[in-house]
Protein backbone atom coordinates (compact mmCIF):
# COMPACT_ATOMS: atom_id res chain seq x y z
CA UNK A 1 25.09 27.12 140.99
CA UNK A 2 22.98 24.39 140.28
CA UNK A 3 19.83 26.38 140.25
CA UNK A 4 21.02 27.97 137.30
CA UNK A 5 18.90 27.51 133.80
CA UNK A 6 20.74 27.17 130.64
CA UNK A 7 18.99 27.35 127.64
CA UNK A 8 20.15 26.19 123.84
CA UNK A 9 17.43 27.92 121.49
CA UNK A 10 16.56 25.74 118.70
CA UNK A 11 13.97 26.56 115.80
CA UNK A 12 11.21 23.84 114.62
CA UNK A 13 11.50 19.89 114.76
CA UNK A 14 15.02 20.00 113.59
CA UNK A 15 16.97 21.81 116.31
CA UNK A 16 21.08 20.63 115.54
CA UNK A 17 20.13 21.61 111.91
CA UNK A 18 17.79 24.81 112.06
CA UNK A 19 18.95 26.72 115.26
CA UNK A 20 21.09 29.07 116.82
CA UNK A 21 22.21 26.27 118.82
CA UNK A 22 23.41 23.52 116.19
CA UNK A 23 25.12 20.69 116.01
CA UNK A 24 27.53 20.27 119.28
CA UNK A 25 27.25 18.50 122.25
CA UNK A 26 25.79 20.02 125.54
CA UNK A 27 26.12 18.91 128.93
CA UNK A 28 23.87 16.17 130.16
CA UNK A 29 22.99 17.81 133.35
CA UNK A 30 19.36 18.72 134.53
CA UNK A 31 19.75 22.66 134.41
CA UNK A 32 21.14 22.27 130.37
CA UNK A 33 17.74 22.52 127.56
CA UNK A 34 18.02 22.44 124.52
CA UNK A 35 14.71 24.06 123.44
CA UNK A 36 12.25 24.76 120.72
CA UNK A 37 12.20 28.62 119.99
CA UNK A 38 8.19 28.42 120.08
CA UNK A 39 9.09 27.59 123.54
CA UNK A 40 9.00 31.09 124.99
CA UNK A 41 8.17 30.24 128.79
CA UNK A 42 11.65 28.48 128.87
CA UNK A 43 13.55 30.94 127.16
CA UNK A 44 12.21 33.87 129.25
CA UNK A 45 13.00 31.79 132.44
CA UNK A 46 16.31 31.43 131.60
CA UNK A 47 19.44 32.41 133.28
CA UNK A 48 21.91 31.82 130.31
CA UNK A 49 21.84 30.73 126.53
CA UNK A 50 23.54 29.63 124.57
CA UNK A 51 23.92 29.78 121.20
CA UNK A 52 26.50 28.01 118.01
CA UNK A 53 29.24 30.78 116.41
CA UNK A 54 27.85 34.40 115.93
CA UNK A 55 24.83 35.87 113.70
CA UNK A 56 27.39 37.68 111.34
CA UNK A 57 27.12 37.04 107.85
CA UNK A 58 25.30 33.85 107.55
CA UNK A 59 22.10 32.39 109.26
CA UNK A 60 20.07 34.97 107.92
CA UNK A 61 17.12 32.90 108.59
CA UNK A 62 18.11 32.62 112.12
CA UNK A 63 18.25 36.35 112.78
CA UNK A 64 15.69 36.38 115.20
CA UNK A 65 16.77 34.13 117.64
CA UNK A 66 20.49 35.14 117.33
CA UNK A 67 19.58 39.02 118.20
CA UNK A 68 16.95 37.68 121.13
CA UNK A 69 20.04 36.55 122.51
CA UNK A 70 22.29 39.37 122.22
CA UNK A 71 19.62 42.01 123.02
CA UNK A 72 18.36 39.53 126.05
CA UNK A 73 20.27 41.10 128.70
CA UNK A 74 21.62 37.13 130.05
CA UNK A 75 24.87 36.06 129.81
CA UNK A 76 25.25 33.56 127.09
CA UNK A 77 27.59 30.99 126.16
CA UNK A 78 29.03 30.19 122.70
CA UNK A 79 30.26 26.89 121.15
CA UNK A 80 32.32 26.72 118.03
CA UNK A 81 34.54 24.69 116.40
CA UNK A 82 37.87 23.58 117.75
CA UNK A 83 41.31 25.46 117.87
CA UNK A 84 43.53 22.67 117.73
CA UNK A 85 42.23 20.46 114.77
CA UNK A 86 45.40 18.83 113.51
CA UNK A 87 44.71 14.99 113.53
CA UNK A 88 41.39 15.51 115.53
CA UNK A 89 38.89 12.83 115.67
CA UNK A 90 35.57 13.55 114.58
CA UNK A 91 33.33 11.28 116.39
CA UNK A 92 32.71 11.64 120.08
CA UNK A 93 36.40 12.28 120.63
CA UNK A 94 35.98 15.71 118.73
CA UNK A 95 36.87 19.44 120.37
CA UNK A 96 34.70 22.12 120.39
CA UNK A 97 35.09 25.42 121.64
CA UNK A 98 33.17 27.11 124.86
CA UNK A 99 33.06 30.75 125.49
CA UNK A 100 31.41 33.76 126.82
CA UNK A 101 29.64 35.88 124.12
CA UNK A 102 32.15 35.08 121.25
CA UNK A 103 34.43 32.85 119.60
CA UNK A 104 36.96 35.60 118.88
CA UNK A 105 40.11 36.08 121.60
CA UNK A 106 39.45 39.57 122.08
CA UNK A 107 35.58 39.76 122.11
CA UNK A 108 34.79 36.09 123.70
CA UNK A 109 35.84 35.58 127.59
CA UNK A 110 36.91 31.97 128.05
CA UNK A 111 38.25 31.84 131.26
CA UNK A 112 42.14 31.03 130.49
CA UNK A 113 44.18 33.61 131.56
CA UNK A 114 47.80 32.03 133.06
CA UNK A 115 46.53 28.38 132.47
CA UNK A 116 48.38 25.08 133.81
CA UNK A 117 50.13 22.38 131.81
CA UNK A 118 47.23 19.22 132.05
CA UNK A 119 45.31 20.08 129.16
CA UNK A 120 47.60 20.51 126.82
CA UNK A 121 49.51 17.38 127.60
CA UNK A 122 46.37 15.61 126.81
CA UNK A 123 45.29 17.49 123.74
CA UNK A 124 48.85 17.10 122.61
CA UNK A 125 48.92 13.73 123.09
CA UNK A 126 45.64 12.55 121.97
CA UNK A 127 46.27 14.10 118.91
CA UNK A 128 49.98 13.71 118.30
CA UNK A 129 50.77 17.33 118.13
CA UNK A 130 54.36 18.70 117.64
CA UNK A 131 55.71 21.97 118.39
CA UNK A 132 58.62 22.95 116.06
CA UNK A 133 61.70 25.13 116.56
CA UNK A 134 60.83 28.97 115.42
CA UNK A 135 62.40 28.79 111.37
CA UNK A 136 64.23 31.29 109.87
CA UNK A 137 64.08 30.57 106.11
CA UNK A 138 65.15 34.22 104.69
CA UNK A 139 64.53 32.94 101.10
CA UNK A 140 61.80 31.47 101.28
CA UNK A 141 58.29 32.51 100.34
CA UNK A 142 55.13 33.89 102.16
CA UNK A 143 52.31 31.81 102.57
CA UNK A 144 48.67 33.83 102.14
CA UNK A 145 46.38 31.92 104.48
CA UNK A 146 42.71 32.48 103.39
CA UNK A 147 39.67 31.98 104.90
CA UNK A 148 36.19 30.30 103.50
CA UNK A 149 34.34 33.50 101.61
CA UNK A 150 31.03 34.77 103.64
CA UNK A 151 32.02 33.33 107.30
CA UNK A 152 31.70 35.13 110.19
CA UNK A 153 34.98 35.35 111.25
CA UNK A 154 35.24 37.96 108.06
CA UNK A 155 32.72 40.41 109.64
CA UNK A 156 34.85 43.12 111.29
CA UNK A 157 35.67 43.24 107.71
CA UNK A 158 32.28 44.79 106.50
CA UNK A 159 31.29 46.08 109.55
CA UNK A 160 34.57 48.21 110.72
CA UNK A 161 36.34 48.35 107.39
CA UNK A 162 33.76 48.85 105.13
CA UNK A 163 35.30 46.40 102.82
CA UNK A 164 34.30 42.61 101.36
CA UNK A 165 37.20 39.78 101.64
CA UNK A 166 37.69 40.44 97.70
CA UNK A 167 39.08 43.60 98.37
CA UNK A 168 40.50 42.49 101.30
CA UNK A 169 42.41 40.15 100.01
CA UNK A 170 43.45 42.16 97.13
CA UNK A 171 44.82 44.75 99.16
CA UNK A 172 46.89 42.54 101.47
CA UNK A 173 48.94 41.09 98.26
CA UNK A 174 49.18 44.85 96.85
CA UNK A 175 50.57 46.19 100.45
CA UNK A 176 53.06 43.14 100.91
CA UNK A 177 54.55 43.51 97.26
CA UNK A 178 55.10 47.44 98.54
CA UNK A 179 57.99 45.30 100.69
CA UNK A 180 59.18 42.65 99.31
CA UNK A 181 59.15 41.02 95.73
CA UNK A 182 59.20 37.06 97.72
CA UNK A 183 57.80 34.77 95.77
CA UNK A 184 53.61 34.80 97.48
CA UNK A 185 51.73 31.73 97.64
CA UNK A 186 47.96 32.29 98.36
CA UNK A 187 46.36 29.03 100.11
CA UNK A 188 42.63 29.05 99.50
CA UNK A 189 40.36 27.55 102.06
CA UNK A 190 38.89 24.10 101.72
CA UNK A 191 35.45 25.05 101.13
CA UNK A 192 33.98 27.10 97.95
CA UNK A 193 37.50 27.03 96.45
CA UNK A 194 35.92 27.69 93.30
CA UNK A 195 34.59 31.23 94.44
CA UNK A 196 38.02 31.76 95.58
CA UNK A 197 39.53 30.84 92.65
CA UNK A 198 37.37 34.00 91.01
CA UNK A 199 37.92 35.76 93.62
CA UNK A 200 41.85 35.73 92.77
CA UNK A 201 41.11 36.16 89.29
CA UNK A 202 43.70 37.41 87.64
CA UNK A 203 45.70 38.42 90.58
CA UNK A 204 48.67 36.37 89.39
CA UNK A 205 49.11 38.08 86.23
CA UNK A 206 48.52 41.56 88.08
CA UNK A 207 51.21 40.79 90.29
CA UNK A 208 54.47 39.25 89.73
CA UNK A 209 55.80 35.67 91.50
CA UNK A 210 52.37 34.41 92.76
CA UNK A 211 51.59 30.87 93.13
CA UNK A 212 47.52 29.90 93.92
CA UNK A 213 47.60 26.51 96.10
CA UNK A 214 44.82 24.50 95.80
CA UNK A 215 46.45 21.42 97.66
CA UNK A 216 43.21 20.26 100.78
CA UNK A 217 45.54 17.18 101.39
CA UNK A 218 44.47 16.13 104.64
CA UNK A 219 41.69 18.48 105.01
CA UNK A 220 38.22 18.02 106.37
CA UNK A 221 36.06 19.65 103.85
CA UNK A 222 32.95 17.96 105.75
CA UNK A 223 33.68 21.04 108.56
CA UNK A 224 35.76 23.26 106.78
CA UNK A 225 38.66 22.71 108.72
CA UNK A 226 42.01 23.38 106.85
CA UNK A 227 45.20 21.90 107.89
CA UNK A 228 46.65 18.29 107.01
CA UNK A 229 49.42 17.83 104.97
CA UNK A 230 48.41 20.13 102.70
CA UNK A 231 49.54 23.06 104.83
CA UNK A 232 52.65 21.52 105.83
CA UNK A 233 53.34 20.95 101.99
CA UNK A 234 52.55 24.64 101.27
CA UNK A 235 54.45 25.61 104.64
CA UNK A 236 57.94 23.64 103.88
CA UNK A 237 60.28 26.30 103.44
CA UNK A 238 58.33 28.97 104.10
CA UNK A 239 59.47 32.78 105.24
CA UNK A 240 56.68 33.48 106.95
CA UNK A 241 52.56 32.97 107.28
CA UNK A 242 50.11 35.86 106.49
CA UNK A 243 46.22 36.31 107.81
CA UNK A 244 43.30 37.59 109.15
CA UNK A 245 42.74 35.71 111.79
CA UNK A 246 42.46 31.68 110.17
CA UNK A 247 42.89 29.29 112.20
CA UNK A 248 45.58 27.90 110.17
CA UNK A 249 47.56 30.33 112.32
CA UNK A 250 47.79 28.82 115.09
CA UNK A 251 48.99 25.79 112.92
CA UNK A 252 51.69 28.43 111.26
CA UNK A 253 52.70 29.44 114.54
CA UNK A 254 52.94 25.51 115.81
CA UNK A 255 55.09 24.86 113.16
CA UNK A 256 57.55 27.45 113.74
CA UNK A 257 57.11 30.02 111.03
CA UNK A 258 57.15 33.81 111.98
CA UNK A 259 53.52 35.04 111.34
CA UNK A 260 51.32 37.78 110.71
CA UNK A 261 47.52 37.94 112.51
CA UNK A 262 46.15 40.75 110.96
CA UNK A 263 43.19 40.86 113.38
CA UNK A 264 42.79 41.17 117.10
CA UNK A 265 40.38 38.56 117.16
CA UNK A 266 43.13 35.39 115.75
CA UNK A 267 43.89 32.77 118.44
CA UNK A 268 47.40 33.47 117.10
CA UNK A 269 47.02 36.96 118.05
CA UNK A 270 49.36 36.98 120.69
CA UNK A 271 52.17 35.13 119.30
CA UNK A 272 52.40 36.57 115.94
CA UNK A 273 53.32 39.98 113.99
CA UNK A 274 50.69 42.54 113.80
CA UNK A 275 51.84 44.95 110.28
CA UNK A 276 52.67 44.10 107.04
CA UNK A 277 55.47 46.87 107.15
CA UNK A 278 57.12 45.31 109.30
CA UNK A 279 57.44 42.25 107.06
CA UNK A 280 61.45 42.03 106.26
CA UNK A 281 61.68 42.35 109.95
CA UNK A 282 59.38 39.55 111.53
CA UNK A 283 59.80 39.49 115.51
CA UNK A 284 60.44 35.39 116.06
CA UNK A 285 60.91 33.71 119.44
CA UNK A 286 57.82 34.24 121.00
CA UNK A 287 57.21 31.84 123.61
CA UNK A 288 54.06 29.82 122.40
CA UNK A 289 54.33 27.78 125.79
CA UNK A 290 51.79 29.77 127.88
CA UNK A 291 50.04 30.42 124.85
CA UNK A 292 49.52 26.48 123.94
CA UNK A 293 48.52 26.26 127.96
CA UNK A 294 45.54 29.05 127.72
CA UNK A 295 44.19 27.80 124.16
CA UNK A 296 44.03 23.93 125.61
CA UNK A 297 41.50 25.55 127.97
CA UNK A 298 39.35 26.92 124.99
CA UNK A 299 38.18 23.40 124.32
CA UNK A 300 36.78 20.64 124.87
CA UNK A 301 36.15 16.91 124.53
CA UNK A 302 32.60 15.81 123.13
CA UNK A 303 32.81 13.55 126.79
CA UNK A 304 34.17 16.12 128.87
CA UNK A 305 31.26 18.59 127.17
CA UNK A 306 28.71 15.94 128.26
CA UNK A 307 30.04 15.59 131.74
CA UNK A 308 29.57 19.44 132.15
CA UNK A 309 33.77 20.19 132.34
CA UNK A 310 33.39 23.62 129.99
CA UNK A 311 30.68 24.85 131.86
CA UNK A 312 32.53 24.28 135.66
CA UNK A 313 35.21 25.88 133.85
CA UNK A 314 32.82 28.60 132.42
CA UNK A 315 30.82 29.58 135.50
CA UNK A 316 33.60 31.08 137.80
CA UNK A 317 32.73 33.80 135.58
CA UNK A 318 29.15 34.02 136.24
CA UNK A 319 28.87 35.74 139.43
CA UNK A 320 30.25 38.87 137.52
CA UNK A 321 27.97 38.58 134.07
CA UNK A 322 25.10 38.70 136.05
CA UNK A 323 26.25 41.91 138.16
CA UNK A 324 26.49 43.65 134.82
């Protein structure tokens, strides 16, 4: 398949900082560009694009390219951020994520059904990441994972539900305190933690035994990433985790404590309770082994990215996108 033409669309002089392809690291291999958008001749002789996260909710100014993409008819490939990010390096030793046509589990096809062991042992290792025993702390409390206000992972939200994270949010604490009156702590995400804080406003005097945690310790606010000590502060002791589908989930679910994805799309998806009601009942014990195999295959080194690893991985795929 080296005939094949993949094409990252980028917008003016600035192409990492204005367009739909931003800010990661591409292969260095002849059939990879990373293009202008005025460049139109490329583009149209493309086979695949590419593009950085999804056009939901943000990049308004970049709605043009993003829905050239999707409306293209080519396969495309997207690049996010990384699943794993405890104690990630962010230099040229940094993760990213590679998929087909999404970043979400359920929407994006990454290749990584009924992985092997290698990349995880090298993830693992590189980035000193432990695996705790499943914890069954019946009095402790629940820990509210949210997610950064106005980011795409939110936008089955608006577009299925018909209803803004606010609400959201709102609504999750109302229909856990219809089960249980454990003590909630809500986590708010690194970034724009003082719209959160409004957000919440005055949910802890609305509801009883709610804590707001405001603790980034550890966190790299320069991505947005969440985790650090910080979590595992908020997480000591805790009955169980409670989300959309934040990556701190998968971070939850590493560390042992029964949790709740409350969207298809989590990483954590398929290790985790699905429905509040079934709250004072958490199933535990999942075995996170194949799981940690399959998500080790959902990303990749900045040098492995460079050397064209994703896109080997990618392309067995191919053949079968371009049937469609």
């Amino acid at each position: 398949m080296s005939d094949i033409l993949i094409v990252g669309i980028g917008s003016h002089d600035e192409i990492y900082a204005q367009g739909s392809f931003r800010d990661h690291p591409y292969p260095q291999l002849p059939n990879f560009k990373i293009v202008d958008w005025s460049d139109q001749e490329t583009i149209k002789q493309a086979d695949v694009l590419m593009q950085t996260n999804i056009k939901e909710c943000k990049l308004k100014n970049l709605e043009t390219q993003y829905e050239y993409i999707r409306n293209s008819g080519k396969p495309f490939l997207v690049t996010e951020s990384a699943v794993f990010r405890q104690n990630m390096k962010t230099d040229s030793q940094a993760y990213h994520r590679w998929s087909w046509f999404h970043y979400f589990q359920d929407e994006g096809e990454y290749c990584n059904q009924d992985c092997p062991s290698d990349r995880w042992e090298q993830i693992s290792l590189e980035q000193n990441l432990k695996i705790e025993p499943w914890q069954n702390n019946p009095d402790g409390h629940i820990l509210l994972c949210l997610q950064r206000p106005g980011d795409s992972s939110l936008y089955r939200l608006i577009r299925s539900r018909k209803i803004d994270y606010k609400d959201w949010v709102w609504k999750t604490v109302r229909e856990i305190r219809r089960y249980t009156d454990r003590k909630i702590v809500i986590r708010i995400h690194p970034l724009r933690q003082e719209y959160s804080l409004n957000m919440l406003f005055p949910i802890n005097s609305v509801f009883k035994n709610i804590e707001i945690s405001t603790d980034i310790t550890g966190a790299t606010t320069q991505n947005g990433s969440n985790g650090g000590d910080g979590i595992t502060n908020d997480l000591k002791g805790a009955y169980c985790a409670v989300g959309l589908n934040s990556n701190a989930l998968t971070e939850t679910v590493m560390e042992g404590i029964p949790t709740f994805s409350l969207c298809s799309g989590s990483m954590a998806w398929s290790v985790s309770n699905h429905f509040i009601k079934d709250i004072n009942s958490p199933i535990m014990e999942f075995d996170r082994t194949q799981w940690l195999y399959n998500l080790s295959y959902c990303q990749w080194r900045q040098d492995e990215i460079e050397q064209g690893l994703p896109w080997d991985h990618l392309k067995k795929k191919l053949p079968e996108l371009i049937r469609k």
